[in-house]
N, C-alpha and C. Protein backbone atom coordinates (compact mmCIF):
# COMPACT_ATOMS: atom_id res chain seq x y z
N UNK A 1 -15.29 -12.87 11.55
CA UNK A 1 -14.34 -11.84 11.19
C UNK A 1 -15.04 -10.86 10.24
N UNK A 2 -14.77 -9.41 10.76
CA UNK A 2 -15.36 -8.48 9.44
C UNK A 2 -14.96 -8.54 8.55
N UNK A 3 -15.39 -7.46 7.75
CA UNK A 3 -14.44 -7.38 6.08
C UNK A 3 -13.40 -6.68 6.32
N UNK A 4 -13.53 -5.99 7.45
CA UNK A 4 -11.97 -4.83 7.77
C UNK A 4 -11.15 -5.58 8.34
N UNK A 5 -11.45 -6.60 9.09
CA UNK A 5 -10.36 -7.45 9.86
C UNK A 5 -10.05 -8.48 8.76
N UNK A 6 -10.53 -8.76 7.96
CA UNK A 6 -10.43 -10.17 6.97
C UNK A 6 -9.50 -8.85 6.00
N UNK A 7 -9.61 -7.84 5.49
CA UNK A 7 -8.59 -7.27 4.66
C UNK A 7 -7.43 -6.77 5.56
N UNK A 8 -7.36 -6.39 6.70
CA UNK A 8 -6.24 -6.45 7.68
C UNK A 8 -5.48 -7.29 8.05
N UNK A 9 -5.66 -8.88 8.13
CA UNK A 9 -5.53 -9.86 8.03
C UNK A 9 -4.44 -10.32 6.54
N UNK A 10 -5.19 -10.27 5.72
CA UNK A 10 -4.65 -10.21 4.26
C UNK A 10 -3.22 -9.28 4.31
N UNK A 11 -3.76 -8.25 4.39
CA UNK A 11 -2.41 -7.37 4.00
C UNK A 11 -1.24 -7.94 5.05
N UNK A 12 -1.73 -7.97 6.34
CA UNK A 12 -0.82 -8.17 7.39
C UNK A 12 0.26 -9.36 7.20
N UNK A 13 -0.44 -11.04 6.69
CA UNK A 13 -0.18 -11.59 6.47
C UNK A 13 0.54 -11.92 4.81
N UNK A 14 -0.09 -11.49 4.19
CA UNK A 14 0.53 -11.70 2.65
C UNK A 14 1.08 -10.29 1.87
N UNK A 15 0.82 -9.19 2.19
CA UNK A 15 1.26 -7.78 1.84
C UNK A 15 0.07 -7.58 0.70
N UNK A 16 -0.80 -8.53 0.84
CA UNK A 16 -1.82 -7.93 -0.31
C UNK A 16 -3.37 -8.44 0.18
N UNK A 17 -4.34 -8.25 -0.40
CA UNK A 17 -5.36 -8.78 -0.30
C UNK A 17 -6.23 -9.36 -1.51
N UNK A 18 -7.27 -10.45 -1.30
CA UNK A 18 -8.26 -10.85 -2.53
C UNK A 18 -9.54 -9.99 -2.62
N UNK A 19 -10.09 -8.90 -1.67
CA UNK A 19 -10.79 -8.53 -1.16
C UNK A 19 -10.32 -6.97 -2.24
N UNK A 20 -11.47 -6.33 -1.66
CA UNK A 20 -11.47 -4.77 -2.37
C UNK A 20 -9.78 -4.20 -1.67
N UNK A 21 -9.54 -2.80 -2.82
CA UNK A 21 -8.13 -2.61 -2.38
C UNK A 21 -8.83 -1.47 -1.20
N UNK A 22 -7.80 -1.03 -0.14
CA UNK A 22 -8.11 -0.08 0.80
C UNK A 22 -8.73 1.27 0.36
N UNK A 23 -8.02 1.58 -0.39
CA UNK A 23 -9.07 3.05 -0.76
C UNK A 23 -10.20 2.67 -1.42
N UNK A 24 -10.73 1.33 -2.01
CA UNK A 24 -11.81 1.79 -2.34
C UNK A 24 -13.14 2.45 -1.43
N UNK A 25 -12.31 1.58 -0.11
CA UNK A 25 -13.16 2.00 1.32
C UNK A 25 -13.46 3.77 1.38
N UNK A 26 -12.42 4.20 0.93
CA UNK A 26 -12.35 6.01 0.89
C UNK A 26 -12.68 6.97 -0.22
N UNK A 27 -13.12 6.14 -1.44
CA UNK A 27 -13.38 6.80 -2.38
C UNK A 27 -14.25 8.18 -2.45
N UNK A 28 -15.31 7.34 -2.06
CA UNK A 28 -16.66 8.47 -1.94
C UNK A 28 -15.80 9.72 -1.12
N UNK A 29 -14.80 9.47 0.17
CA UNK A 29 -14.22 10.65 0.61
C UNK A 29 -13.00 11.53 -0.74
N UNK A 30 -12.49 10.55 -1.38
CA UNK A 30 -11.29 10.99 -2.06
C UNK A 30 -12.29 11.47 -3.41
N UNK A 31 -13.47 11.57 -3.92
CA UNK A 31 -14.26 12.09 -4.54
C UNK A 31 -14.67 13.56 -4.14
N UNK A 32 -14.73 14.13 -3.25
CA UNK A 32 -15.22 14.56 -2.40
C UNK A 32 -14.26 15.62 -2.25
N UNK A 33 -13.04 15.09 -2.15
CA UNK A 33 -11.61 15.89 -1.96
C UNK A 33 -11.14 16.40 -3.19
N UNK A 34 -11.75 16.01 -4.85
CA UNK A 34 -11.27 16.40 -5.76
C UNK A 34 -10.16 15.46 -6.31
N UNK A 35 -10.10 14.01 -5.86
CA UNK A 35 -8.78 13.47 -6.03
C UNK A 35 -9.33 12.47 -7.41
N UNK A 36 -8.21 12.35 -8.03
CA UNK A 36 -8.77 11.97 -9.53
C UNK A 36 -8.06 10.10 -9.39
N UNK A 37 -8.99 9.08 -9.65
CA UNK A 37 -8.32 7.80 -9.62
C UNK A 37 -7.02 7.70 -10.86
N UNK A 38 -6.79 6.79 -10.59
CA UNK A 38 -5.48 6.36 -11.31
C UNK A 38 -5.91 6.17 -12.73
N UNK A 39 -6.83 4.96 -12.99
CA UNK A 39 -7.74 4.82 -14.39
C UNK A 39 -8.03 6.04 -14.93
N UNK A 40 -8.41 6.79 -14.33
CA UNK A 40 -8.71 8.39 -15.64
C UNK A 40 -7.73 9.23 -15.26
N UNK A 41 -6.69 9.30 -15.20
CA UNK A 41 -5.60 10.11 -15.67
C UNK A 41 -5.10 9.93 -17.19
N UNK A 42 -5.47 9.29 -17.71
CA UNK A 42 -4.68 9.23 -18.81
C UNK A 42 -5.92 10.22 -19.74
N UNK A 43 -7.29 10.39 -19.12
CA UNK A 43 -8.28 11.75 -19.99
C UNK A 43 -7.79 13.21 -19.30
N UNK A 44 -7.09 13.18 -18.74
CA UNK A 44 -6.41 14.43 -18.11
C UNK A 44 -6.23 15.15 -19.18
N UNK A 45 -6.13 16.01 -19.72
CA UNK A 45 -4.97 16.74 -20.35
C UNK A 45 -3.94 17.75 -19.50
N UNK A 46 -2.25 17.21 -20.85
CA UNK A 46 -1.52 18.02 -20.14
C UNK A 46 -1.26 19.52 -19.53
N UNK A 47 -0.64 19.52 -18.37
CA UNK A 47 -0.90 20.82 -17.95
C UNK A 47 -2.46 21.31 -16.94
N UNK A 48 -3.00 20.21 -17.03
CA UNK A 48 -3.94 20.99 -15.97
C UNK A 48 -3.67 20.03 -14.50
N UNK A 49 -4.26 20.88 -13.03
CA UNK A 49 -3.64 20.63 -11.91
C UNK A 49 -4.78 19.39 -11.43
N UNK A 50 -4.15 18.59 -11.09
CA UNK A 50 -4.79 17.17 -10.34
C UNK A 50 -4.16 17.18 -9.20
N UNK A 51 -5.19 16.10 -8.64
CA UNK A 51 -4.81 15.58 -7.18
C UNK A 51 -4.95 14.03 -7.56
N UNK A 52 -4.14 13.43 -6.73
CA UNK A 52 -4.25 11.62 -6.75
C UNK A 52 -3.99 11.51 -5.24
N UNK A 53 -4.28 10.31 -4.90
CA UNK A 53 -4.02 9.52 -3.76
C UNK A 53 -3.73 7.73 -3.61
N UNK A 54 -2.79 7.67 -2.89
CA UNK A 54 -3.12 6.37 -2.75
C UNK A 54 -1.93 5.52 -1.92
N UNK A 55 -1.60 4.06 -1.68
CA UNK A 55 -0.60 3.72 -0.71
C UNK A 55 0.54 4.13 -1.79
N UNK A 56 1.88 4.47 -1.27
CA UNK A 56 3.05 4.64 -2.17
C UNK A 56 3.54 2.86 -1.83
N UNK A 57 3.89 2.84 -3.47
CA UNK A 57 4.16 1.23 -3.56
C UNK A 57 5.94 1.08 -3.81
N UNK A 58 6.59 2.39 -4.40
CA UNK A 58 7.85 2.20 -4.89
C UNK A 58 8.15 3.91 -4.41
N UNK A 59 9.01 4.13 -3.86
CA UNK A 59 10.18 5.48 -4.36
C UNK A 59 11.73 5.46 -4.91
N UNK A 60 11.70 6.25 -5.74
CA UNK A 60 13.20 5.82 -6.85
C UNK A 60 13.64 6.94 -6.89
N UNK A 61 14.92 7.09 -6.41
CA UNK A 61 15.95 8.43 -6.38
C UNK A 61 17.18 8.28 -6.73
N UNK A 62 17.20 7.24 -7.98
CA UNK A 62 18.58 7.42 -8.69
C UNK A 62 19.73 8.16 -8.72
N UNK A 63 20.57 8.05 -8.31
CA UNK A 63 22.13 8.89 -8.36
C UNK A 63 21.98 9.58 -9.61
N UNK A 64 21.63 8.93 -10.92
CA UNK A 64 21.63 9.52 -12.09
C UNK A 64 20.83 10.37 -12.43
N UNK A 65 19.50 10.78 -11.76
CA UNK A 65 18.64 11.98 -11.82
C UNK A 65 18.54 13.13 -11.28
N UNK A 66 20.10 13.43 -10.81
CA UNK A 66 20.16 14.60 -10.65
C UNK A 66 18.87 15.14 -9.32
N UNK A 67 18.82 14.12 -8.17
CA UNK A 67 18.20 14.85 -6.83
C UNK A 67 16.46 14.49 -7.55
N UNK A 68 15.65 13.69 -8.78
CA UNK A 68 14.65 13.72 -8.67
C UNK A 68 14.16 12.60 -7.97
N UNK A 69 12.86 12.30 -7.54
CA UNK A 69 11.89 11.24 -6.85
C UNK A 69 11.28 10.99 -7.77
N UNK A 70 11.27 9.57 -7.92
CA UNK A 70 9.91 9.13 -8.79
C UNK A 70 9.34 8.11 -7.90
N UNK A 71 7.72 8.31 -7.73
CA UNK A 71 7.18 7.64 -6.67
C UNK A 71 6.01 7.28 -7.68
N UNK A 72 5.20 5.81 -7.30
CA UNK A 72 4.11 4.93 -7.76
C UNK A 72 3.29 5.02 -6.81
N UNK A 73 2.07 5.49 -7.16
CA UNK A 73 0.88 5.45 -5.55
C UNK A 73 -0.02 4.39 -6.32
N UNK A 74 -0.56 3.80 -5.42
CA UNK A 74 -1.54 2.40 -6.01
C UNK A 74 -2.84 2.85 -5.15
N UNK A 75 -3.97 3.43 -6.09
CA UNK A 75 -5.30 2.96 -5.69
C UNK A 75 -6.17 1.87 -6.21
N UNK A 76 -6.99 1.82 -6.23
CA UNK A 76 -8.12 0.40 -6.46
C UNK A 76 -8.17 0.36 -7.78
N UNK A 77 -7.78 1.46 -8.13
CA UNK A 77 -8.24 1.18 -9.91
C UNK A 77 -6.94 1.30 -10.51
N UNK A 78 -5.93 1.23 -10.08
CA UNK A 78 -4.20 1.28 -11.08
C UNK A 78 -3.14 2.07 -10.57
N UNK A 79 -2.26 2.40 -10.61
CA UNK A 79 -1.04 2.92 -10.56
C UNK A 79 -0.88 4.28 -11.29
N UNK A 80 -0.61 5.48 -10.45
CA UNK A 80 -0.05 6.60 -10.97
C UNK A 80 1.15 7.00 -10.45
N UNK A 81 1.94 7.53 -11.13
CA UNK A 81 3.16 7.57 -11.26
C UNK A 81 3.50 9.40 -11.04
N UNK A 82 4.19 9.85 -10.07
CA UNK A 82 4.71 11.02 -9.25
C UNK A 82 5.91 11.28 -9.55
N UNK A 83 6.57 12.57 -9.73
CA UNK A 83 7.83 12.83 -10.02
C UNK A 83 8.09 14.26 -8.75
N UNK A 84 8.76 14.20 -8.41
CA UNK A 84 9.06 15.25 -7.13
C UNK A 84 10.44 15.50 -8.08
N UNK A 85 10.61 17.13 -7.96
CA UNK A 85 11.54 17.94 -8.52
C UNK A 85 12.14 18.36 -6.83
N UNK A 86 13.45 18.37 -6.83
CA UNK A 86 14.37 18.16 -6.06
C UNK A 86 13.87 19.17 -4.94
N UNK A 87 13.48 20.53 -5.63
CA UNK A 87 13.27 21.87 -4.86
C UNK A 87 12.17 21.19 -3.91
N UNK A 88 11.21 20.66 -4.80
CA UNK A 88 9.89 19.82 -3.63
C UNK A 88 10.36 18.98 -2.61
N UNK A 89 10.86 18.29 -3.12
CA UNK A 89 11.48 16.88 -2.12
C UNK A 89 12.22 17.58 -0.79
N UNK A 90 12.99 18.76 -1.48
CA UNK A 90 13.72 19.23 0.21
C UNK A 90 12.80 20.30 1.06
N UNK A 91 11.80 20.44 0.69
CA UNK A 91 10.80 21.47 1.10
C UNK A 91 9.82 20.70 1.98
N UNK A 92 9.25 19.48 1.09
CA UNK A 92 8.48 18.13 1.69
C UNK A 92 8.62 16.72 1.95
N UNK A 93 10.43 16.96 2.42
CA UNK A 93 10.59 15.47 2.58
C UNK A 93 10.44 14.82 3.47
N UNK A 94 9.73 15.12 4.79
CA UNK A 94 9.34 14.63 5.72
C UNK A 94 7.92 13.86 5.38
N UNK A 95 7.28 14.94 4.52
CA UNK A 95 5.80 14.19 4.27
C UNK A 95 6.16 13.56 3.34
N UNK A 96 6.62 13.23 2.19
CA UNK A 96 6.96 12.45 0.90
C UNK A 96 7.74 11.16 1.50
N UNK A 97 8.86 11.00 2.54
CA UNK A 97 9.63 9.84 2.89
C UNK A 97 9.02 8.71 4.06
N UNK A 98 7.96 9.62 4.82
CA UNK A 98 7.50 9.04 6.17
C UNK A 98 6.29 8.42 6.45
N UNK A 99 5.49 8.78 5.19
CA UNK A 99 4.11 7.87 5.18
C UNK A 99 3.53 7.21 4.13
N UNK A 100 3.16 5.88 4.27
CA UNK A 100 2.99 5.11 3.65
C UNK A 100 1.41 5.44 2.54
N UNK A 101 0.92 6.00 2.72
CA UNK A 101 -0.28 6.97 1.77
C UNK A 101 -0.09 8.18 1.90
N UNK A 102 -0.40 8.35 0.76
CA UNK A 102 -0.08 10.10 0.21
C UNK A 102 -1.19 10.96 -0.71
N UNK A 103 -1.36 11.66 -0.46
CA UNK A 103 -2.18 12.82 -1.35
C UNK A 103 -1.35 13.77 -2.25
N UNK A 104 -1.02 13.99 -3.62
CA UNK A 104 -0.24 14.31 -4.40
C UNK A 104 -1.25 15.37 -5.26
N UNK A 105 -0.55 16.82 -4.83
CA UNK A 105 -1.00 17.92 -6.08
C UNK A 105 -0.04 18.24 -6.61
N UNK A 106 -0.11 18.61 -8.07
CA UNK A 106 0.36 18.58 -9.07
C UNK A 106 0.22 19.31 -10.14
N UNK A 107 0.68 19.23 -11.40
CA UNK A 107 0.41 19.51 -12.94
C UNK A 107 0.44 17.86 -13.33
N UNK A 108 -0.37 17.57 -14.19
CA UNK A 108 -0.43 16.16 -15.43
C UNK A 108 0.37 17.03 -16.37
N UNK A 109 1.31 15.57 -16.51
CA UNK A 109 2.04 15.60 -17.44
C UNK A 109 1.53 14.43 -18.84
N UNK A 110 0.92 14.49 -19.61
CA UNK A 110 0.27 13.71 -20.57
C UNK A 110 0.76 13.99 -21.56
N UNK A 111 1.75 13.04 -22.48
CA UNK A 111 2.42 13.15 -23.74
C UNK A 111 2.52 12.22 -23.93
N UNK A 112 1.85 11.68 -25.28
CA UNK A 112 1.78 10.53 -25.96
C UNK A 112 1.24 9.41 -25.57
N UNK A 113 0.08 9.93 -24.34
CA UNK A 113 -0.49 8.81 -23.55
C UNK A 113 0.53 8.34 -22.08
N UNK A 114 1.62 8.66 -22.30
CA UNK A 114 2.45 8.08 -20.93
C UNK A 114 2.29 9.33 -19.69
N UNK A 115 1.76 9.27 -18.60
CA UNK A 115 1.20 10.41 -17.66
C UNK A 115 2.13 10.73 -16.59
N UNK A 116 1.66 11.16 -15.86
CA UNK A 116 3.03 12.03 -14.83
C UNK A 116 2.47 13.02 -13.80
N UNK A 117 2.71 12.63 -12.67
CA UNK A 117 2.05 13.88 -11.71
C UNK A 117 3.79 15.16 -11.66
N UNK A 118 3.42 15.79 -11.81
CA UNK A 118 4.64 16.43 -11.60
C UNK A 118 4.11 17.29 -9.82
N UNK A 119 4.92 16.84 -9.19
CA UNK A 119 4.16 16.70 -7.49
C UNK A 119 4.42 18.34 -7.53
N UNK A 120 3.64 19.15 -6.84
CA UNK A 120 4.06 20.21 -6.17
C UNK A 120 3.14 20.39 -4.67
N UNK A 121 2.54 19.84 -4.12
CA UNK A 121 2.43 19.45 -2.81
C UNK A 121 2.23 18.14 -2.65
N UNK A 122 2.86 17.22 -1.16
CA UNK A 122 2.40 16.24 -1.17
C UNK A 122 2.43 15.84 0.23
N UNK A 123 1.24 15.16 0.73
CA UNK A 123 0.75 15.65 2.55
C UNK A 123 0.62 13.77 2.48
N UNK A 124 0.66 13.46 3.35
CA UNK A 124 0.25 12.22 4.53
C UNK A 124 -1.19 12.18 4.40
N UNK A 125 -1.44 10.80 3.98
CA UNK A 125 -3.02 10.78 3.64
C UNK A 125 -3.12 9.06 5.09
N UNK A 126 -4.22 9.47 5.91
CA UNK A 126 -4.60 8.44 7.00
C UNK A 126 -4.64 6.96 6.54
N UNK A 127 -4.32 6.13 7.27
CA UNK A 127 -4.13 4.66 6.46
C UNK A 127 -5.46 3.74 6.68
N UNK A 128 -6.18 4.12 4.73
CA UNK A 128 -7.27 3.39 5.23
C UNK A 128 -7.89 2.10 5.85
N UNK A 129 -8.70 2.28 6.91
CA UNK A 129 -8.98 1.01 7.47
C UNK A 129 -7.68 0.20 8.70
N UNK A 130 -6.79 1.58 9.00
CA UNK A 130 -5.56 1.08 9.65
C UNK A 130 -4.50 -0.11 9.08
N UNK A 131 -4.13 0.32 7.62
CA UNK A 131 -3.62 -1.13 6.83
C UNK A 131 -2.48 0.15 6.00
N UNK A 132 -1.34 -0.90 6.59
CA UNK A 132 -0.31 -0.14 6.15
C UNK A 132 0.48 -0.99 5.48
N UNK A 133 1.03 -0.97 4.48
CA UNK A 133 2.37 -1.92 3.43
C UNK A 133 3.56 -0.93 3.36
N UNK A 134 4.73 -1.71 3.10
CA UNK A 134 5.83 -1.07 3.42
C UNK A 134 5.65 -0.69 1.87
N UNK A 135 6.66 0.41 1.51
CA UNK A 135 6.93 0.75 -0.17
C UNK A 135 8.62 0.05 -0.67
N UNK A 136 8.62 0.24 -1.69
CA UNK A 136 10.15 -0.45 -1.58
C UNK A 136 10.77 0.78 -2.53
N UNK A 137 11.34 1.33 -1.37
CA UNK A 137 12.29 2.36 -1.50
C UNK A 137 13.70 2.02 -2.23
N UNK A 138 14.13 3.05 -3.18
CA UNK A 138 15.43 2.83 -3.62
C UNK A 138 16.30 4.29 -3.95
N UNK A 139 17.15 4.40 -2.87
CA UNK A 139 17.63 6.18 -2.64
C UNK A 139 18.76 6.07 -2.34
């Protein structure tokens, strides 16, 4: 068995793997693309425009937020955290609801160390290595 079928395998069977996470397979490309990992967002400063990528692990659209998305993308190195402002979400909710990896441009939101993509585009990113996990949606 390869390493792509032994981490296909993994995910397929357990929703996770022991093996490298999928994008690390894509890095050198998501380098390449300008996309900033999860681990150094927090040297961002606020207000300047990033890109992230990675599988979406959670989307949260609370009754109580007034129409916002808050979405978690997981690459190899941690969790960044997406906020879609309502105007976005109905502009891009086909790409934001329908694929399980995502490419997220933005403004960083960095105050007091707690970070924030504030999304203003967000496109369907290919599922690396053909390995897809469901997200656990709550809308």
């Amino acid at each position: 068995m390869t390493m792509t079928e032994r981490l296909a395998a993994d995910c397929y069977g357990t929703g996770t793997t022991i093996g490298p996470h999928p994008m690390a397979h894509r890095r050198e490309e998501m380098n390449k693309l300008g996309v900033t990992a999860a681990a150094a967002l927090h040297s961002i400063p606020h207000g300047r425009r990033v890109r992230v990528a990675g599988n979406v692990i959670v989307r949260q659209r609370p009754g109580t937020a007034k129409g916002i998305l808050f979405m978690s993308l997981e690459d190899e190195t941690g969790i960044s955290n997406v906020v879609v402002m309502p105007d976005v979400f109905s502009d891009q909710r086909l790409d934001i609801l329908s694929h399980p990896w995502v490419m997220v441009e933005g403004r960083m939101q960095n105050v007091d160390n707690v970070t924030h993509i504030m999304a203003e585009h967000v496109s369907g990113l290919a599922d690396p290595l053909g390995i897809s996990s469901a997200s656990h949606d709550f809308r």
